[in-house]
N, C-alpha and C. Protein backbone atom coordinates (compact mmCIF):
# COMPACT_ATOMS: atom_id res chain seq x y z
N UNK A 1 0.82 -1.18 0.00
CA UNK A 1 0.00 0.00 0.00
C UNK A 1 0.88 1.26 0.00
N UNK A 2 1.25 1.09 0.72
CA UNK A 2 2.47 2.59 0.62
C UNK A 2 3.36 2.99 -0.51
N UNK A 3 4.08 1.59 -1.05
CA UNK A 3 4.86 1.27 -2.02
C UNK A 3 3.98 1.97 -3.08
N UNK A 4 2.58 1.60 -3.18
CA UNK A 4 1.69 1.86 -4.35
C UNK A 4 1.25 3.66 -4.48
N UNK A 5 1.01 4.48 -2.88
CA UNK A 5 0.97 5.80 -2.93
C UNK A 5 2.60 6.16 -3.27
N UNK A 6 3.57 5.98 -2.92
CA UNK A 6 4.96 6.29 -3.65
C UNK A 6 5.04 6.89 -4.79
N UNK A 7 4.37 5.22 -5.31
CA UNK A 7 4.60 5.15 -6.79
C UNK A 7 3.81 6.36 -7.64
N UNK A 8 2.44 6.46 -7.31
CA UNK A 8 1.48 7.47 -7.97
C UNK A 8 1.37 8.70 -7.12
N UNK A 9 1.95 8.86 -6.20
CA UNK A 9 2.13 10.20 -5.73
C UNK A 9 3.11 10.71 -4.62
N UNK A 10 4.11 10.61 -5.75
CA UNK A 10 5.81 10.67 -5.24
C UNK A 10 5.65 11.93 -3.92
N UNK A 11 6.83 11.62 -2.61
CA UNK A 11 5.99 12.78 -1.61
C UNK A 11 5.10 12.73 -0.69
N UNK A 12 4.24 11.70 -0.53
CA UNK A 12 2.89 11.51 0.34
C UNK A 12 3.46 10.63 1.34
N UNK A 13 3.55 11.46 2.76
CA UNK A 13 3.95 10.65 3.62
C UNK A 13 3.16 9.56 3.91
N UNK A 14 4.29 8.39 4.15
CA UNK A 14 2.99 7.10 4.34
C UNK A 14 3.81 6.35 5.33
N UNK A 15 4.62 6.60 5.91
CA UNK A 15 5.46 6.05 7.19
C UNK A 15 4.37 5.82 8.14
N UNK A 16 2.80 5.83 8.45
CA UNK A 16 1.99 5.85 9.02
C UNK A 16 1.42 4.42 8.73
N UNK A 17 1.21 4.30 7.43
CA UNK A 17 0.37 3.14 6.68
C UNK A 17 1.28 1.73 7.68
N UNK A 18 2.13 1.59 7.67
CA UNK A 18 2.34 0.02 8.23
C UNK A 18 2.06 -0.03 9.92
N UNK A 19 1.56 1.04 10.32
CA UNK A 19 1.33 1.12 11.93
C UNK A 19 -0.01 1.24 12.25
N UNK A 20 -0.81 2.52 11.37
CA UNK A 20 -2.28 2.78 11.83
C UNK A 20 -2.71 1.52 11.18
N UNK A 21 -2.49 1.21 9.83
CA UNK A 21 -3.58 0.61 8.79
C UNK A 21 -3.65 -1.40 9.54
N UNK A 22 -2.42 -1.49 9.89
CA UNK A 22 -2.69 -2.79 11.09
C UNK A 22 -3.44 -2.61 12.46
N UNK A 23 -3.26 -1.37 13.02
CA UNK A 23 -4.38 -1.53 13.85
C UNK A 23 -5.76 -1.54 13.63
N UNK A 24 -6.41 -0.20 12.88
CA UNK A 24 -7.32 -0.60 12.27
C UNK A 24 -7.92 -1.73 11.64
N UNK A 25 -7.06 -2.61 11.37
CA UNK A 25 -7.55 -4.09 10.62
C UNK A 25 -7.81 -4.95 11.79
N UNK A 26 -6.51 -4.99 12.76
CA UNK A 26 -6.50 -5.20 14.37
C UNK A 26 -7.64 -5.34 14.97
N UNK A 27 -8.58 -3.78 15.19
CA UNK A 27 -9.30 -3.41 15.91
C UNK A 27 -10.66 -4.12 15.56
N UNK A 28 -10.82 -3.85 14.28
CA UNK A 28 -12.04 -4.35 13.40
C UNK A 28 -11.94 -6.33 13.71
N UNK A 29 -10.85 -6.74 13.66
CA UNK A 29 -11.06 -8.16 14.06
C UNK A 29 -11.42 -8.12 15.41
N UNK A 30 -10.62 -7.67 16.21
CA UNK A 30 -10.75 -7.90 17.77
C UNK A 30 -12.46 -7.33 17.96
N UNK A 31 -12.93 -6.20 17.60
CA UNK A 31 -14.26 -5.86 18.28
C UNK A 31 -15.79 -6.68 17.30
N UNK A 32 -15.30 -7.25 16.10
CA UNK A 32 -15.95 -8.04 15.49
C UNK A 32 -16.30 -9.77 16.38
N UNK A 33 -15.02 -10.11 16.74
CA UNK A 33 -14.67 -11.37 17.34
C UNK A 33 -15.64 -10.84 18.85
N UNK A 34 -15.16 -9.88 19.32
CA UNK A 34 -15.98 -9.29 20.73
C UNK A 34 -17.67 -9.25 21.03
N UNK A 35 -18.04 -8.60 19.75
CA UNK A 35 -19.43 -9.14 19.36
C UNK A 35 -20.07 -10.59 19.60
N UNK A 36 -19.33 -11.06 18.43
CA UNK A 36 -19.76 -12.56 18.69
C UNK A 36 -19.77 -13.39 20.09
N UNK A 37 -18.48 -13.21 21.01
CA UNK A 37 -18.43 -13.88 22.37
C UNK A 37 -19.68 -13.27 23.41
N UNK A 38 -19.92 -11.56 23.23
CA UNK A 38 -21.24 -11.39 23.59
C UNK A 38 -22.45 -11.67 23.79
N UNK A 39 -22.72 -11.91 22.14
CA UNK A 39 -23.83 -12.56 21.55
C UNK A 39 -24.02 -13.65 22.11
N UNK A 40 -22.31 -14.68 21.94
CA UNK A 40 -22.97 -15.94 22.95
C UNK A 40 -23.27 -15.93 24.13
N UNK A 41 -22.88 -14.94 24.78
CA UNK A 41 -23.34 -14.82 26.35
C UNK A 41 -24.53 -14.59 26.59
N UNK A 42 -25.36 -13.83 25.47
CA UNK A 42 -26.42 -13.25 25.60
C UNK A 42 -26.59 -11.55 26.44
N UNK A 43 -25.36 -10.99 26.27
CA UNK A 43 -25.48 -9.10 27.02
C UNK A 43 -24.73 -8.80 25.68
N UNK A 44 -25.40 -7.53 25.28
CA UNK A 44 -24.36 -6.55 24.47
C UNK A 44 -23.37 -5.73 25.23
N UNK A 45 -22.89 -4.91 24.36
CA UNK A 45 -21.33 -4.24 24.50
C UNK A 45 -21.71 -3.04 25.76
N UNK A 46 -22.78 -2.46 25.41
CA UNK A 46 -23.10 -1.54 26.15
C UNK A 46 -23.51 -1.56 27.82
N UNK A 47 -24.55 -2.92 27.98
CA UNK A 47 -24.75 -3.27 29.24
C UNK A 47 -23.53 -3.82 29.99
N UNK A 48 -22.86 -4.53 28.91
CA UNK A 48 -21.38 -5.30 30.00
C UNK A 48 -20.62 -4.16 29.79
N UNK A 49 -20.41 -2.60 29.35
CA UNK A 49 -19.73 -1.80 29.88
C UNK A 49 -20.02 -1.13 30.93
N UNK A 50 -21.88 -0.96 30.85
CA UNK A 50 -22.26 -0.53 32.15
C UNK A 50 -22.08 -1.17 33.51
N UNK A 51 -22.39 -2.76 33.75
CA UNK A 51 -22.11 -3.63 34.65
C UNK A 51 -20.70 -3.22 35.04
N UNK A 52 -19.61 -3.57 34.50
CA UNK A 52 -18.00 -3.81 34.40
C UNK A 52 -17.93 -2.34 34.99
N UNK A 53 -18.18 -1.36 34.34
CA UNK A 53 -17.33 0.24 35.43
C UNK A 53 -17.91 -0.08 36.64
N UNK A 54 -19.09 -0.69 36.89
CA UNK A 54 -19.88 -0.76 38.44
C UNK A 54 -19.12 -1.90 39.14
N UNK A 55 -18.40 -2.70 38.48
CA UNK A 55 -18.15 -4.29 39.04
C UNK A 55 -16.62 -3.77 39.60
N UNK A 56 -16.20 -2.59 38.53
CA UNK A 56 -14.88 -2.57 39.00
C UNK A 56 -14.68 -1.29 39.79
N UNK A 57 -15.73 -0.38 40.11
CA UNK A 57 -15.74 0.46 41.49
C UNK A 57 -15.48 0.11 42.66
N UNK A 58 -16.03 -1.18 43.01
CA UNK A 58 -15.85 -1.50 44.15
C UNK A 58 -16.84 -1.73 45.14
N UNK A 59 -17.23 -2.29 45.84
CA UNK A 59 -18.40 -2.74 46.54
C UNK A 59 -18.38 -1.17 47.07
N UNK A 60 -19.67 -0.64 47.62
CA UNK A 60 -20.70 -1.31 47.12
C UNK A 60 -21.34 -1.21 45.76
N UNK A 61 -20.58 -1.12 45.14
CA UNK A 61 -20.78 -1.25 43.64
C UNK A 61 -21.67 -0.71 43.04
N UNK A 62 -21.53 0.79 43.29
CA UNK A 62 -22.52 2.26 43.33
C UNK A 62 -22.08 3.33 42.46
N UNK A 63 -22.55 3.88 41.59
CA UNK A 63 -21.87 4.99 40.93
C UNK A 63 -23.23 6.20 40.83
N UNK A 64 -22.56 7.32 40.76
CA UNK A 64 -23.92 8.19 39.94
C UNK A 64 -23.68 8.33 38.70
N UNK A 65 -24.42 8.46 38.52
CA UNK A 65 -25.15 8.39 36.16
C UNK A 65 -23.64 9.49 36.18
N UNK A 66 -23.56 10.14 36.47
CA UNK A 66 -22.94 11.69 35.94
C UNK A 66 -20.92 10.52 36.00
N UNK A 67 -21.30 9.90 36.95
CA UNK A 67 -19.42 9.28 36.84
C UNK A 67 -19.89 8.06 36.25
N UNK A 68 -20.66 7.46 36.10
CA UNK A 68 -20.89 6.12 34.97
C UNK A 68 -20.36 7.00 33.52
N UNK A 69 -20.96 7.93 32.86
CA UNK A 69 -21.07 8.65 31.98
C UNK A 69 -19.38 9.22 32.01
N UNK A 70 -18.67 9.36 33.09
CA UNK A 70 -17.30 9.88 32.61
C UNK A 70 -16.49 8.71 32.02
N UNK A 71 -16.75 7.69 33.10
CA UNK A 71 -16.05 6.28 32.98
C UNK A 71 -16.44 5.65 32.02
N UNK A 72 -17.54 5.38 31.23
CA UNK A 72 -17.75 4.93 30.30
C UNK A 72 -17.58 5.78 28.79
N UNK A 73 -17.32 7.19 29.44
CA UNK A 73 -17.49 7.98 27.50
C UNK A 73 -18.20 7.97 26.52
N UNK A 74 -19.51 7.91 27.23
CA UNK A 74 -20.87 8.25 26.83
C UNK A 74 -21.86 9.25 27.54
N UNK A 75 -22.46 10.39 26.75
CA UNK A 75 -23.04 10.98 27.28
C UNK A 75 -24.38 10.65 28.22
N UNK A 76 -24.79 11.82 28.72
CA UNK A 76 -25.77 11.82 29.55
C UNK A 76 -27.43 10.75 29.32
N UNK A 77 -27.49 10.97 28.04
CA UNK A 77 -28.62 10.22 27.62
C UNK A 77 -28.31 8.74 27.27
N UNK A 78 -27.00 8.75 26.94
CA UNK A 78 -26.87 7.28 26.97
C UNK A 78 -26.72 6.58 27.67
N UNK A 79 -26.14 7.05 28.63
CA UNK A 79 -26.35 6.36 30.13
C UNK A 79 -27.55 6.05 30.87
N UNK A 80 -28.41 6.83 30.97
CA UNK A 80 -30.19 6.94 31.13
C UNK A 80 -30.69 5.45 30.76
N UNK A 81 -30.16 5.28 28.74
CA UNK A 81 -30.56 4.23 28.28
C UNK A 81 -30.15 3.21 28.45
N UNK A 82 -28.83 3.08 28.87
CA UNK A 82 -28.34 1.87 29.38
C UNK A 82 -28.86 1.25 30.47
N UNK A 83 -28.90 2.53 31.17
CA UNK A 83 -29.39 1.88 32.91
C UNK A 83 -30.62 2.11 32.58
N UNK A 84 -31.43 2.24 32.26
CA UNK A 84 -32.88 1.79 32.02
C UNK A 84 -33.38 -0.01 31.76
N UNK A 85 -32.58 -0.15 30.14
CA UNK A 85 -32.33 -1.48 30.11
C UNK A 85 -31.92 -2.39 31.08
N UNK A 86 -30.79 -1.77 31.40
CA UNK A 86 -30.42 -3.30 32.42
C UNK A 86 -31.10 -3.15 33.92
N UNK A 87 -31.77 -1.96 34.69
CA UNK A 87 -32.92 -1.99 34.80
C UNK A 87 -33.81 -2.68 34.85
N UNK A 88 -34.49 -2.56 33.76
CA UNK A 88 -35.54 -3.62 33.09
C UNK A 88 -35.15 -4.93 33.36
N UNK A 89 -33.63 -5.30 33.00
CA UNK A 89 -33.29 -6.62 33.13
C UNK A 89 -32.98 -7.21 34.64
N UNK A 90 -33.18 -6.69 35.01
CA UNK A 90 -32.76 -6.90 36.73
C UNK A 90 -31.34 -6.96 37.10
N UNK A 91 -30.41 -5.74 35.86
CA UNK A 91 -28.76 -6.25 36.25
C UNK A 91 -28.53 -4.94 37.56
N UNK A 92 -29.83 -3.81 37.55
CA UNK A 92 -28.90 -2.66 38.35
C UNK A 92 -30.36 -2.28 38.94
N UNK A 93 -29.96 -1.37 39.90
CA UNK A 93 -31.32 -0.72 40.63
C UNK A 93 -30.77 0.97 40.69
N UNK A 94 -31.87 1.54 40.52
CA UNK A 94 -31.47 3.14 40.45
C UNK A 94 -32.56 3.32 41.48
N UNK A 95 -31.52 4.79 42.12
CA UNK A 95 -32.65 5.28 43.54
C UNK A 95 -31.82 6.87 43.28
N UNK A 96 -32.74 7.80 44.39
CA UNK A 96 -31.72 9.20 44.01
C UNK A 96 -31.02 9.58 44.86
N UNK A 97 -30.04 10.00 44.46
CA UNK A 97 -28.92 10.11 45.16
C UNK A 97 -28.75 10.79 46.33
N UNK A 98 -27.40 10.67 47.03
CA UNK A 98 -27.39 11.78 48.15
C UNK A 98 -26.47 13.14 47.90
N UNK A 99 -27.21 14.30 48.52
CA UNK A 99 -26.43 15.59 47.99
C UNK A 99 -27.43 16.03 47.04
N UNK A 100 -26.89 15.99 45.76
CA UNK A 100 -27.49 16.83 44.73
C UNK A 100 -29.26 16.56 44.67
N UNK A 101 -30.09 17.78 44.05
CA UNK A 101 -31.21 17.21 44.05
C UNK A 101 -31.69 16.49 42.80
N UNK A 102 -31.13 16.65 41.96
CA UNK A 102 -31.88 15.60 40.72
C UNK A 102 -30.31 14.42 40.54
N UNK A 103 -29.77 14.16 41.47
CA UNK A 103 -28.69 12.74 41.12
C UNK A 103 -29.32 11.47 41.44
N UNK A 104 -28.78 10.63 40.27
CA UNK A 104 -29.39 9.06 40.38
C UNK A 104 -28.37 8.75 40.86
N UNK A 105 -28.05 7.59 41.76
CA UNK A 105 -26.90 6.60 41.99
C UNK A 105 -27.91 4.99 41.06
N UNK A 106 -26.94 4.59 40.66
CA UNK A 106 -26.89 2.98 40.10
C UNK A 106 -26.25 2.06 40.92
N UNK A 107 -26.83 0.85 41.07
CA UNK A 107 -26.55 -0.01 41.80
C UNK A 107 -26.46 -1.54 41.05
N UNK A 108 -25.41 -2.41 41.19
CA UNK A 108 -25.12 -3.30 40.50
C UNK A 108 -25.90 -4.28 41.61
N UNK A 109 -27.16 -5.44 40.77
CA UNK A 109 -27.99 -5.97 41.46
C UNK A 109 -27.09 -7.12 41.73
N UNK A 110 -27.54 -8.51 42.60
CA UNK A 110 -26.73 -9.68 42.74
C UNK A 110 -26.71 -10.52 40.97
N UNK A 111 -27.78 -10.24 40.23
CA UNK A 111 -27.55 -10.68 39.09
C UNK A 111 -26.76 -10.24 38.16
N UNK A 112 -26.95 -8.96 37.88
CA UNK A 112 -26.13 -7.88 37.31
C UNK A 112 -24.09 -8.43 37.73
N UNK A 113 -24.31 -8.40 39.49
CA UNK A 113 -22.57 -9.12 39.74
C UNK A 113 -22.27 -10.16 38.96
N UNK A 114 -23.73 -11.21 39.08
CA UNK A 114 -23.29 -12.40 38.24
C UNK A 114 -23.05 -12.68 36.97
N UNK A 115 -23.96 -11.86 36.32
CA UNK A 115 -23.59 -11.49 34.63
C UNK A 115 -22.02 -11.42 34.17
N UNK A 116 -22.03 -10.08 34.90
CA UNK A 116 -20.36 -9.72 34.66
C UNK A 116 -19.29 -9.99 35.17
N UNK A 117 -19.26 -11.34 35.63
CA UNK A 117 -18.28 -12.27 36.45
C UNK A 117 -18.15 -13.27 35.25
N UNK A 118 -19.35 -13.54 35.04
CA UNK A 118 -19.04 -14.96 34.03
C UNK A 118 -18.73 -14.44 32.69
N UNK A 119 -19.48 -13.36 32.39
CA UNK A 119 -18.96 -12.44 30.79
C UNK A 119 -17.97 -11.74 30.84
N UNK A 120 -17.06 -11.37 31.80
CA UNK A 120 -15.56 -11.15 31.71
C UNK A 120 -14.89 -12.01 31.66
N UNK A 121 -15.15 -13.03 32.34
CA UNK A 121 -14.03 -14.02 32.15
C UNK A 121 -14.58 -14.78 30.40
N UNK A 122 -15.06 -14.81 29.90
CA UNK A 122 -15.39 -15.38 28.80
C UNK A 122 -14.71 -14.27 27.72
N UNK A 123 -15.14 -12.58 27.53
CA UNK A 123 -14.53 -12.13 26.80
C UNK A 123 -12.97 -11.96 27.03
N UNK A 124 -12.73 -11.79 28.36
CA UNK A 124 -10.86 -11.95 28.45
C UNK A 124 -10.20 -13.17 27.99
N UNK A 125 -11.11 -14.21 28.51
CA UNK A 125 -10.56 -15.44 28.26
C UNK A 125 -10.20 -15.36 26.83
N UNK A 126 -11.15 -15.02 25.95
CA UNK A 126 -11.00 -14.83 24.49
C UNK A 126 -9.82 -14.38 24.08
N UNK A 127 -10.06 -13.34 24.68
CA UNK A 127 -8.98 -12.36 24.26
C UNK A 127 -7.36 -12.91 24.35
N UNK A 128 -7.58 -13.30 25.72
CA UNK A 128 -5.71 -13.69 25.92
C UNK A 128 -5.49 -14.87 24.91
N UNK A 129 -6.33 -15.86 24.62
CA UNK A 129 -6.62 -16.63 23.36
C UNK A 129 -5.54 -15.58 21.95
N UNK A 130 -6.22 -14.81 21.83
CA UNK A 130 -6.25 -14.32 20.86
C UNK A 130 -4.94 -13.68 20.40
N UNK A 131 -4.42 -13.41 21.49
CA UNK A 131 -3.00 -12.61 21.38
C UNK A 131 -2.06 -13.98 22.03
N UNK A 132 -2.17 -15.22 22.39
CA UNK A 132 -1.15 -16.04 22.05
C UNK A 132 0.01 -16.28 21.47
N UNK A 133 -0.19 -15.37 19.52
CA UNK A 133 1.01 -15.32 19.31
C UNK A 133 1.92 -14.75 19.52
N UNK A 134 1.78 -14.16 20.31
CA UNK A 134 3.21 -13.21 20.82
C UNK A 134 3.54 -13.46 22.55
N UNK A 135 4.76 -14.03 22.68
CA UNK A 135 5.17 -14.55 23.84
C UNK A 135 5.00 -13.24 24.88
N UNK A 136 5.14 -13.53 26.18
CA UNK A 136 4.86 -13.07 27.18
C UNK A 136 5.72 -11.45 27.28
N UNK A 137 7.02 -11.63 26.65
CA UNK A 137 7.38 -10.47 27.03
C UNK A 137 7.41 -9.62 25.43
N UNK A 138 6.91 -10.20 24.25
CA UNK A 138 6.37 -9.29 23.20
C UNK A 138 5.59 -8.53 23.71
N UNK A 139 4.28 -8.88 24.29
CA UNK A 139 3.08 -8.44 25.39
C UNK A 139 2.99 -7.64 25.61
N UNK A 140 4.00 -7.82 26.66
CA UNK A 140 4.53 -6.81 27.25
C UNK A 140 4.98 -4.98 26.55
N UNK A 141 6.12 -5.79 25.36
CA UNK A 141 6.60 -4.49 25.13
C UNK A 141 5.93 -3.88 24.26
N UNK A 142 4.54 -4.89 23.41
CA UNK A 142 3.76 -4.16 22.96
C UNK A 142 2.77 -3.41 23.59
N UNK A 143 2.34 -3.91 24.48
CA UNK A 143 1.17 -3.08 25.27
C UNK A 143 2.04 -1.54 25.91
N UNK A 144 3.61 -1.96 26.51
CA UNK A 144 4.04 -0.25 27.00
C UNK A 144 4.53 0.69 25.11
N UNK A 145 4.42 0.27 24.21
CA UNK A 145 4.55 0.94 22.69
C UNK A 145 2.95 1.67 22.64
N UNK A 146 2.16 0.39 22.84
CA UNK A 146 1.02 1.15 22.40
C UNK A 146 0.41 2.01 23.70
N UNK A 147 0.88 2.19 24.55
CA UNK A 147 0.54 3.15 25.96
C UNK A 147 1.28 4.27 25.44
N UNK A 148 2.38 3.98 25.10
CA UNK A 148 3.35 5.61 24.50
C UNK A 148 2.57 6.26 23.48
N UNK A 149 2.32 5.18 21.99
CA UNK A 149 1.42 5.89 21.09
C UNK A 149 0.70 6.60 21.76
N UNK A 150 -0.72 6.04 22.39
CA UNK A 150 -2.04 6.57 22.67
C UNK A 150 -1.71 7.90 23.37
N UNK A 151 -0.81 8.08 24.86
CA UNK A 151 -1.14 9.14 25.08
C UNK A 151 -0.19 10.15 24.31
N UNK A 152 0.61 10.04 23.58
CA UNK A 152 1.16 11.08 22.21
C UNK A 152 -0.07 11.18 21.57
N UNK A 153 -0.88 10.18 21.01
CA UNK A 153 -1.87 11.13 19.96
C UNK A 153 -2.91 11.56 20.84
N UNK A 154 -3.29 11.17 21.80
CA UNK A 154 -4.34 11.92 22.92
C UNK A 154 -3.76 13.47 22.94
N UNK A 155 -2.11 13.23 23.83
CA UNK A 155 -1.88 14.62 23.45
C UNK A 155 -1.62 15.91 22.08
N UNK A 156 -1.57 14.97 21.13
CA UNK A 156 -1.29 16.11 19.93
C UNK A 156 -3.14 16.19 19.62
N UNK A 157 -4.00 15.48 19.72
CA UNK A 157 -5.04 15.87 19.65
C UNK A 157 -5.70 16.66 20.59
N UNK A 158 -5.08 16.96 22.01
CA UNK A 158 -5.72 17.08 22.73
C UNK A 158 -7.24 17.09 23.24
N UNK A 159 -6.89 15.65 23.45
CA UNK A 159 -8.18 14.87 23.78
C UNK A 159 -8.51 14.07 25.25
N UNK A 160 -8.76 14.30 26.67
CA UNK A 160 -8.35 13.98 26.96
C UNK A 160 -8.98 13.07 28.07
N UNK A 161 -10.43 12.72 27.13
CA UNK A 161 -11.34 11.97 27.30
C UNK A 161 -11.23 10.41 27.75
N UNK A 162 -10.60 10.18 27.15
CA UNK A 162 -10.31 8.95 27.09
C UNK A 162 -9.15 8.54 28.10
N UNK A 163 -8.91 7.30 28.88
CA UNK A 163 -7.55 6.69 29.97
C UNK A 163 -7.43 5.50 29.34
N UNK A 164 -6.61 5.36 29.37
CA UNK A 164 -5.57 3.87 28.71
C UNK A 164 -6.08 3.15 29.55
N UNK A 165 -6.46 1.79 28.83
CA UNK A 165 -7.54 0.72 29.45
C UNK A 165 -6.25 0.14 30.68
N UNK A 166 -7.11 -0.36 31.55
CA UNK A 166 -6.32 -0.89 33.07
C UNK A 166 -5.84 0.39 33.89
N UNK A 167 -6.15 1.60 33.47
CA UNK A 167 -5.78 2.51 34.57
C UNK A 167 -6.88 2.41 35.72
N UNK A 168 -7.04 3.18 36.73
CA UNK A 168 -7.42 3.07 37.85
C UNK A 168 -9.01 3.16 37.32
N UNK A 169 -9.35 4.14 36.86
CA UNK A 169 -10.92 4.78 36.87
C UNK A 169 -11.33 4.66 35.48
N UNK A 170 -10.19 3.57 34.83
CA UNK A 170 -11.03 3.15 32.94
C UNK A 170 -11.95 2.45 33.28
């Protein structure tokens, strides 16, 4: 691919193409493959993100909409809809909060714990599956490469929405 912009348009930086254009292909397998292990679980992407920020707060496994919504990087209304659904499903219980006068707190139900106990370990399980081919300390030095990337382009975009997955409050 690069070889080929060269060729027809001598000049066009493409020192990019063998780094972004594999992740992107990367990403699209990994969250395609992610789908599917979902599907078999029976929760989508959205409820096991809502469960999972609550599972990994910490007992008592409480958040308000307004820090679900930071931690997850979805706005206000989408959060509403999430926790409505799972809600409905008996994964969370909403009551109003303390302090502010219009705050919800969310509450991760005993089912809701159980959901996202057995559907993490199924999508991780996958996952470490998945990255097999690269020995333990490739892993490694790929995951601290791609921690350097991300927050370089976080910072030249200044963006600063987003925390590198496994930090404290991702």
């Amino acid at each position: 691919m690069a070889a080929a912009w060269e060729r027809e348009r001598p000049g066009t930086p493409v020192s990019s193409i063998g780094i972004v254009t594999p992740i992107w292909r990367l990403a699209k397998l990994l969250g395609d493959d992610r789908r599917r292990v979902l599907a078999g679980a029976g929760v989508d992407a959205a409820t096991l993100d809502l469960l999972s920020v609550l599972r990994r707060s910490g007992p008592p496994y409480t958040l308000g909409t307004r820090e679900l919504g930071r931690r997850s990087l979805v706005t206000a209304g989408a959060i509403s809809q999430r926790v409505a659904r799972a809600e409905r499903e008996g994964l969370v219980v909403r009551r109003a909060g303390s302090g502010r006068t219009r705050s919800v707190e969310v509450e991760l139900t005993e089912a809701g714990h159980a959901l996202v106990e057995a559907t993490v370990d199924r999508v991780l399980g996958r996952e470490a599956e998945l990255i097999e081919g690269l020995t333990p300390d490739q892993q490694t030095r790929l995951a601290d490469l791609l921690a350097i990337l991300f927050r370089d382009v976080q910072a030249r975009l200044g963006d600063d929405r987003l925390t590198h997955v496994g930090d404290e409050d991702a």
